[in-house]
N, C-alpha and C. Protein backbone atom coordinates (compact mmCIF):
# COMPACT_ATOMS: atom_id res chain seq x y z
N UNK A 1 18.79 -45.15 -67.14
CA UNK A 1 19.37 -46.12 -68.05
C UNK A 1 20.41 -46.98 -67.34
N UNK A 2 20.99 -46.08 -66.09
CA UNK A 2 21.79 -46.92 -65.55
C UNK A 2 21.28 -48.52 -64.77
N UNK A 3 19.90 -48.42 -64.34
CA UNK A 3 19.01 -49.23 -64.37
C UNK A 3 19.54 -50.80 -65.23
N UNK A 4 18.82 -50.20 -66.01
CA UNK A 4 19.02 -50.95 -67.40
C UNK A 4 20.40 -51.74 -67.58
N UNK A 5 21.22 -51.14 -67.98
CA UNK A 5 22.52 -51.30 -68.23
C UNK A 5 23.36 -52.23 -67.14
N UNK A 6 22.62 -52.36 -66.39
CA UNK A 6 23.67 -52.96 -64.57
C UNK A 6 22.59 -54.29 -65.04
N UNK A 7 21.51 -54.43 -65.06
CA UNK A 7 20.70 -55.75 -65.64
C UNK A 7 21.46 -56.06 -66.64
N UNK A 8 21.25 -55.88 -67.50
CA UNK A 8 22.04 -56.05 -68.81
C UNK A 8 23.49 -56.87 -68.66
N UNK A 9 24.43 -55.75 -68.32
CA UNK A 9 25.80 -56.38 -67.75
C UNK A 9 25.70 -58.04 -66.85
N UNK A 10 24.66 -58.22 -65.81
CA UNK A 10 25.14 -59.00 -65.29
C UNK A 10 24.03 -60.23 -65.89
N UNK A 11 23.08 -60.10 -66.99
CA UNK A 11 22.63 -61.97 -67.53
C UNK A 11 22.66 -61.38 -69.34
N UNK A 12 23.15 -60.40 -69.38
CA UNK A 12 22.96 -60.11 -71.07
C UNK A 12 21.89 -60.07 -71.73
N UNK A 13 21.60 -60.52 -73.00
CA UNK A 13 20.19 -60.46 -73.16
C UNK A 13 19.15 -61.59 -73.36
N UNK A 14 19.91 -62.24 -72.19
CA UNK A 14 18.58 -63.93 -72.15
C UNK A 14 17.58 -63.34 -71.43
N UNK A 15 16.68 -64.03 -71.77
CA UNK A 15 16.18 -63.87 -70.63
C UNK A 15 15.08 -65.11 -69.84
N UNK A 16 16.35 -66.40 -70.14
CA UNK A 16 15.52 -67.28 -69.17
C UNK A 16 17.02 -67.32 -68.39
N UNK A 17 16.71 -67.56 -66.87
CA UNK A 17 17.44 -67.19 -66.36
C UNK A 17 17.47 -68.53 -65.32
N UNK A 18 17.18 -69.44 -66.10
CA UNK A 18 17.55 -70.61 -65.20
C UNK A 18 18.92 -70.93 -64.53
N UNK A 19 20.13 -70.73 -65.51
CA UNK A 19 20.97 -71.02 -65.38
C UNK A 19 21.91 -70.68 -64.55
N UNK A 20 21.65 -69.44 -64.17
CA UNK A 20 22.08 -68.25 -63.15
C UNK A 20 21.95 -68.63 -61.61
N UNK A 21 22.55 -68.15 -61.25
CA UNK A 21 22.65 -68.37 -59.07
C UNK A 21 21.36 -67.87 -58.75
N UNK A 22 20.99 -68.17 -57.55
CA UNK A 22 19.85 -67.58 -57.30
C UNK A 22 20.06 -65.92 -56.99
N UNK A 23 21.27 -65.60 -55.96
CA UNK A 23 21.48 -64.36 -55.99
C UNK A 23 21.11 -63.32 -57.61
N UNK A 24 21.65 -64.08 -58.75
CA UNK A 24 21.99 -63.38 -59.89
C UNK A 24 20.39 -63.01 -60.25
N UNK A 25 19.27 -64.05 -59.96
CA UNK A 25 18.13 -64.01 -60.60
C UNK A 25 17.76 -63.41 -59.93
N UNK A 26 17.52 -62.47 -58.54
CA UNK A 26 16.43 -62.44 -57.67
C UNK A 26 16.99 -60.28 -58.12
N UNK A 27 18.67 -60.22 -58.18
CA UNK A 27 19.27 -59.04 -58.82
C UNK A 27 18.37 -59.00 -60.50
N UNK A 28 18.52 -59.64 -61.17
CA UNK A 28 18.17 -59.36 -62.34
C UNK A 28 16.56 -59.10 -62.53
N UNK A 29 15.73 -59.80 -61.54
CA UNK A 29 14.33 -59.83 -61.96
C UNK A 29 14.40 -58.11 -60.57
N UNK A 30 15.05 -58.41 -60.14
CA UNK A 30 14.79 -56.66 -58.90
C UNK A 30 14.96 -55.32 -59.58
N UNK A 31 15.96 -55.63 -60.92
CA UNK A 31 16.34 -54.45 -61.70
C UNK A 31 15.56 -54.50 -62.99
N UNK A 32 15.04 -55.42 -63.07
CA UNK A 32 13.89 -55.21 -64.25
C UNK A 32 12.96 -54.17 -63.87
N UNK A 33 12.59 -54.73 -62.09
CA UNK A 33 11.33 -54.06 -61.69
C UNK A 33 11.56 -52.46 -61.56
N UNK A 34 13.13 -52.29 -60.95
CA UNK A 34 13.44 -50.99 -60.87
C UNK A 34 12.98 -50.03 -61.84
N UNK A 35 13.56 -50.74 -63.23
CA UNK A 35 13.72 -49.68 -64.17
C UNK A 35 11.53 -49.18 -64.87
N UNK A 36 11.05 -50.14 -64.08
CA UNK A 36 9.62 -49.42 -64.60
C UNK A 36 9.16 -48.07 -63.32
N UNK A 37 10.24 -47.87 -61.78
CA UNK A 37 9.74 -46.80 -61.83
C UNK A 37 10.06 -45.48 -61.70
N UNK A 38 11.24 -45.04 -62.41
CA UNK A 38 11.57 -43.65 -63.03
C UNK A 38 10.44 -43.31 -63.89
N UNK A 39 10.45 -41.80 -63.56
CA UNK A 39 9.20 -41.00 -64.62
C UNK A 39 9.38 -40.93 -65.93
N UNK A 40 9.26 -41.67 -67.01
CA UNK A 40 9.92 -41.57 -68.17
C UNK A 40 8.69 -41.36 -69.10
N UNK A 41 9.01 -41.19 -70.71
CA UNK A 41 7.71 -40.44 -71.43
C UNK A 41 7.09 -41.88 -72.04
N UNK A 42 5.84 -41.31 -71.83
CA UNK A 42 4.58 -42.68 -71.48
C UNK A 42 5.30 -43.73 -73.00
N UNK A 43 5.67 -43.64 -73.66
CA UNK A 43 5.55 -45.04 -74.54
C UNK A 43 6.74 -45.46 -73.89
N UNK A 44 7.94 -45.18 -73.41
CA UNK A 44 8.94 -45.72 -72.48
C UNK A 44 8.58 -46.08 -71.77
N UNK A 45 7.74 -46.07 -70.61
CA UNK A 45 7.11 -46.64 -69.69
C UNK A 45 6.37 -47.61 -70.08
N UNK A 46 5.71 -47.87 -71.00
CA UNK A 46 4.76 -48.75 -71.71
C UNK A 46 6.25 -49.89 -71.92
N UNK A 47 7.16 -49.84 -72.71
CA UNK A 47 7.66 -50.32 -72.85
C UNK A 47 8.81 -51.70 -71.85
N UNK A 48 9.17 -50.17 -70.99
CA UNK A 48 9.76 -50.77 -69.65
C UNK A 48 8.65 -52.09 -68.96
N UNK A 49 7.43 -51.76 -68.98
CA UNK A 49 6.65 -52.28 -68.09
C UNK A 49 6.56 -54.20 -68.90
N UNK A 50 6.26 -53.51 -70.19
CA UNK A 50 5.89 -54.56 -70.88
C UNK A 50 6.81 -55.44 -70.82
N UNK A 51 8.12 -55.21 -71.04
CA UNK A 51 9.69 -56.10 -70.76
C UNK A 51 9.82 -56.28 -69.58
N UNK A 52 9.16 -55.83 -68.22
CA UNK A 52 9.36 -56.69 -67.08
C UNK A 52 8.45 -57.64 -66.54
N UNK A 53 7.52 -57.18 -67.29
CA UNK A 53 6.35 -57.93 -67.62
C UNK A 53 6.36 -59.63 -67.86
N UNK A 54 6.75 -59.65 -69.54
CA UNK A 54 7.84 -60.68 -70.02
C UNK A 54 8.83 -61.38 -69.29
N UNK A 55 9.48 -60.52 -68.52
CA UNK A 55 10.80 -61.14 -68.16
C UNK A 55 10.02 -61.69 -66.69
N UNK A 56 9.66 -61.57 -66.00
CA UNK A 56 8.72 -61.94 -65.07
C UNK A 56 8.39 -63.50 -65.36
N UNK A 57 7.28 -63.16 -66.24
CA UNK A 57 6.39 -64.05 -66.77
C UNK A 57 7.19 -65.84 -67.08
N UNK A 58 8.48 -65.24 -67.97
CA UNK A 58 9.48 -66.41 -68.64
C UNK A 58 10.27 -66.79 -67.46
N UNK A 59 10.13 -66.21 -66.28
CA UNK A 59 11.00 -66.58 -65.31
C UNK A 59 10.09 -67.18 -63.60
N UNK A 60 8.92 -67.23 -63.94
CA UNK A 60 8.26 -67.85 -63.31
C UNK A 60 7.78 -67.14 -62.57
N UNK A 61 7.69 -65.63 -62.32
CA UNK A 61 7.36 -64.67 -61.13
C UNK A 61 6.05 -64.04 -61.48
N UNK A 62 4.75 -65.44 -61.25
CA UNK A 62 3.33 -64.91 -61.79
C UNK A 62 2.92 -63.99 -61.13
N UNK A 63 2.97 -63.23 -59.81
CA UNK A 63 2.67 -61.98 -58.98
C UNK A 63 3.25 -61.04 -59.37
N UNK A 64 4.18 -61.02 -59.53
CA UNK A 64 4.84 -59.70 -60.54
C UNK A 64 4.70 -59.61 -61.62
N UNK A 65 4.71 -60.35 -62.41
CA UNK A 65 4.30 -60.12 -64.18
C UNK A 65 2.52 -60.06 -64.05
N UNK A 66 1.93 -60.45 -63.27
CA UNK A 66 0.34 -60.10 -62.82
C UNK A 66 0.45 -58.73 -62.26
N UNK A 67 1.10 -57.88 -61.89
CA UNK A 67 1.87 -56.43 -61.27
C UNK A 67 1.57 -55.70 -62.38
N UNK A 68 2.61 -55.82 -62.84
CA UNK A 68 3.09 -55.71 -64.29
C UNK A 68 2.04 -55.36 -65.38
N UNK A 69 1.73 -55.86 -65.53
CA UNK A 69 0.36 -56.08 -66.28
C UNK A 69 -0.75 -55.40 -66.14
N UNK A 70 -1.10 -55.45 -64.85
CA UNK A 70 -1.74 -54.27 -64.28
C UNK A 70 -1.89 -52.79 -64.68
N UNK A 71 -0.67 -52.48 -64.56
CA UNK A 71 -0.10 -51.57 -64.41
C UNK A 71 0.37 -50.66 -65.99
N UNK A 72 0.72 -52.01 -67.09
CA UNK A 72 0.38 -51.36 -68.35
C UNK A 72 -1.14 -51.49 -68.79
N UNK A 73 -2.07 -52.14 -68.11
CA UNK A 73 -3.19 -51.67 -69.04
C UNK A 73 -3.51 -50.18 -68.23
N UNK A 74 -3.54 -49.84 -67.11
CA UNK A 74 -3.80 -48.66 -66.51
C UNK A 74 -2.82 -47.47 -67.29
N UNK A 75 -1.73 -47.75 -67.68
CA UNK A 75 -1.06 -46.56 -67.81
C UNK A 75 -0.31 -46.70 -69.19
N UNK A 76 -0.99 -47.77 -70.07
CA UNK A 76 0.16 -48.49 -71.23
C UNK A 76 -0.69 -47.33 -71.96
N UNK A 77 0.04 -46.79 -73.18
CA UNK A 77 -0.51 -46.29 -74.40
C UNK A 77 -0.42 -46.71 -75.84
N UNK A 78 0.36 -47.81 -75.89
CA UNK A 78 0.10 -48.77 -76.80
C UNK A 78 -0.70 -49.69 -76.87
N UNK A 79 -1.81 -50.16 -77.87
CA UNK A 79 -3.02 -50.57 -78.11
C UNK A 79 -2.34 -52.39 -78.60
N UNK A 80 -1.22 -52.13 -79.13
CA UNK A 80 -1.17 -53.65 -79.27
C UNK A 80 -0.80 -54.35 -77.76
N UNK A 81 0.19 -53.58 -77.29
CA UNK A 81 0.79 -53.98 -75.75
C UNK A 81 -0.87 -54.44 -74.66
N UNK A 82 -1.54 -53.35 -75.00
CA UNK A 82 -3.03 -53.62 -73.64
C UNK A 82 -3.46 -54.63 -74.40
N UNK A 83 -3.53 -55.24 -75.86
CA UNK A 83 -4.51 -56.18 -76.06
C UNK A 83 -3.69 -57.53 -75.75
N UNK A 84 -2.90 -57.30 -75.86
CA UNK A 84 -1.46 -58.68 -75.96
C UNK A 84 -1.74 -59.65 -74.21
N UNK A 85 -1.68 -57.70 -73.20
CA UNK A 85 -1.82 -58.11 -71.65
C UNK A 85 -3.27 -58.79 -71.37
N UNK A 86 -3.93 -58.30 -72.07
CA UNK A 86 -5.54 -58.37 -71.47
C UNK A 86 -5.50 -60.01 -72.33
N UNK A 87 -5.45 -60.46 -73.45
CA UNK A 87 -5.19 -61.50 -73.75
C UNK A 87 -4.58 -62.71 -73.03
N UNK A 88 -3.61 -62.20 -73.17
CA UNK A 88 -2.69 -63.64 -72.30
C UNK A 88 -2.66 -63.69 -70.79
N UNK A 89 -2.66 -62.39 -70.22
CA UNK A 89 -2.37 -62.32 -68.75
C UNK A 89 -4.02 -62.09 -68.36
N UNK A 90 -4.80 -61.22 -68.62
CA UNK A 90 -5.83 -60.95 -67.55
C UNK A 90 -7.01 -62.06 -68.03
N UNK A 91 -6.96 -62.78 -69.38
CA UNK A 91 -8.18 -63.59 -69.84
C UNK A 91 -7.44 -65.12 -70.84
N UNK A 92 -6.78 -65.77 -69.48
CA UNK A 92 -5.93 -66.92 -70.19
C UNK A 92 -6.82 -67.84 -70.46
N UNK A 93 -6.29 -68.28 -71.58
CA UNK A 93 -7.61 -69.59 -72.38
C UNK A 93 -6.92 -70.80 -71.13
N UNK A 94 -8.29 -71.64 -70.85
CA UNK A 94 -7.93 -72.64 -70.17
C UNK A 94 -8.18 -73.89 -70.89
N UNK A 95 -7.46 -74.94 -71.14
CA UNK A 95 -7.42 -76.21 -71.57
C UNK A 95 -8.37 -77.33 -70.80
């Protein structure tokens, strides 16, 4: 949680992170990633993943939120979370 909490402290709970130094963003998107890999009980992990996922995604880091993503349909146990990923991230509608 301490993870968590040190993200938290230093952009709060935005999470577009334009506004921030680059140092601050490259810390905040590094401790997102952290906190998905402690062994925690699978819908926490589902969860973690899915919020760095997101925070990735809104912050422009398509290789990592493509990571991300990955990684909850392999190991997510929430059924709305895998359809949400497989939707938007693994089968994006193209214009």
């Amino acid at each position: 949680m301490s993870i968590e909490l040190s993200r938290r402290a230093l952009v709060g709970t935005t999470t577009d992170l334009s506004s921030f130094s680059q140092e601050d963003k490259a810390r905040a998107l590094e401790l997102s990633a952290y906190f998905t890999v402690p062994a925690m009980e699978p819908q926490h992990q589902t969860l973690a993943l899915f919020t760095a996922m997101n925070f990735a995604n809104k912050n422009k880091q398509l290789s990592s939120a493509l990571g991300f993503a990955n990684a909850l349909i392999e190991r997510g146990t929430n059924a709305r979370f895998k359809e949400t990923v497989s939707h938007d991230f693994l089968n994006p509608i193209t214009t």
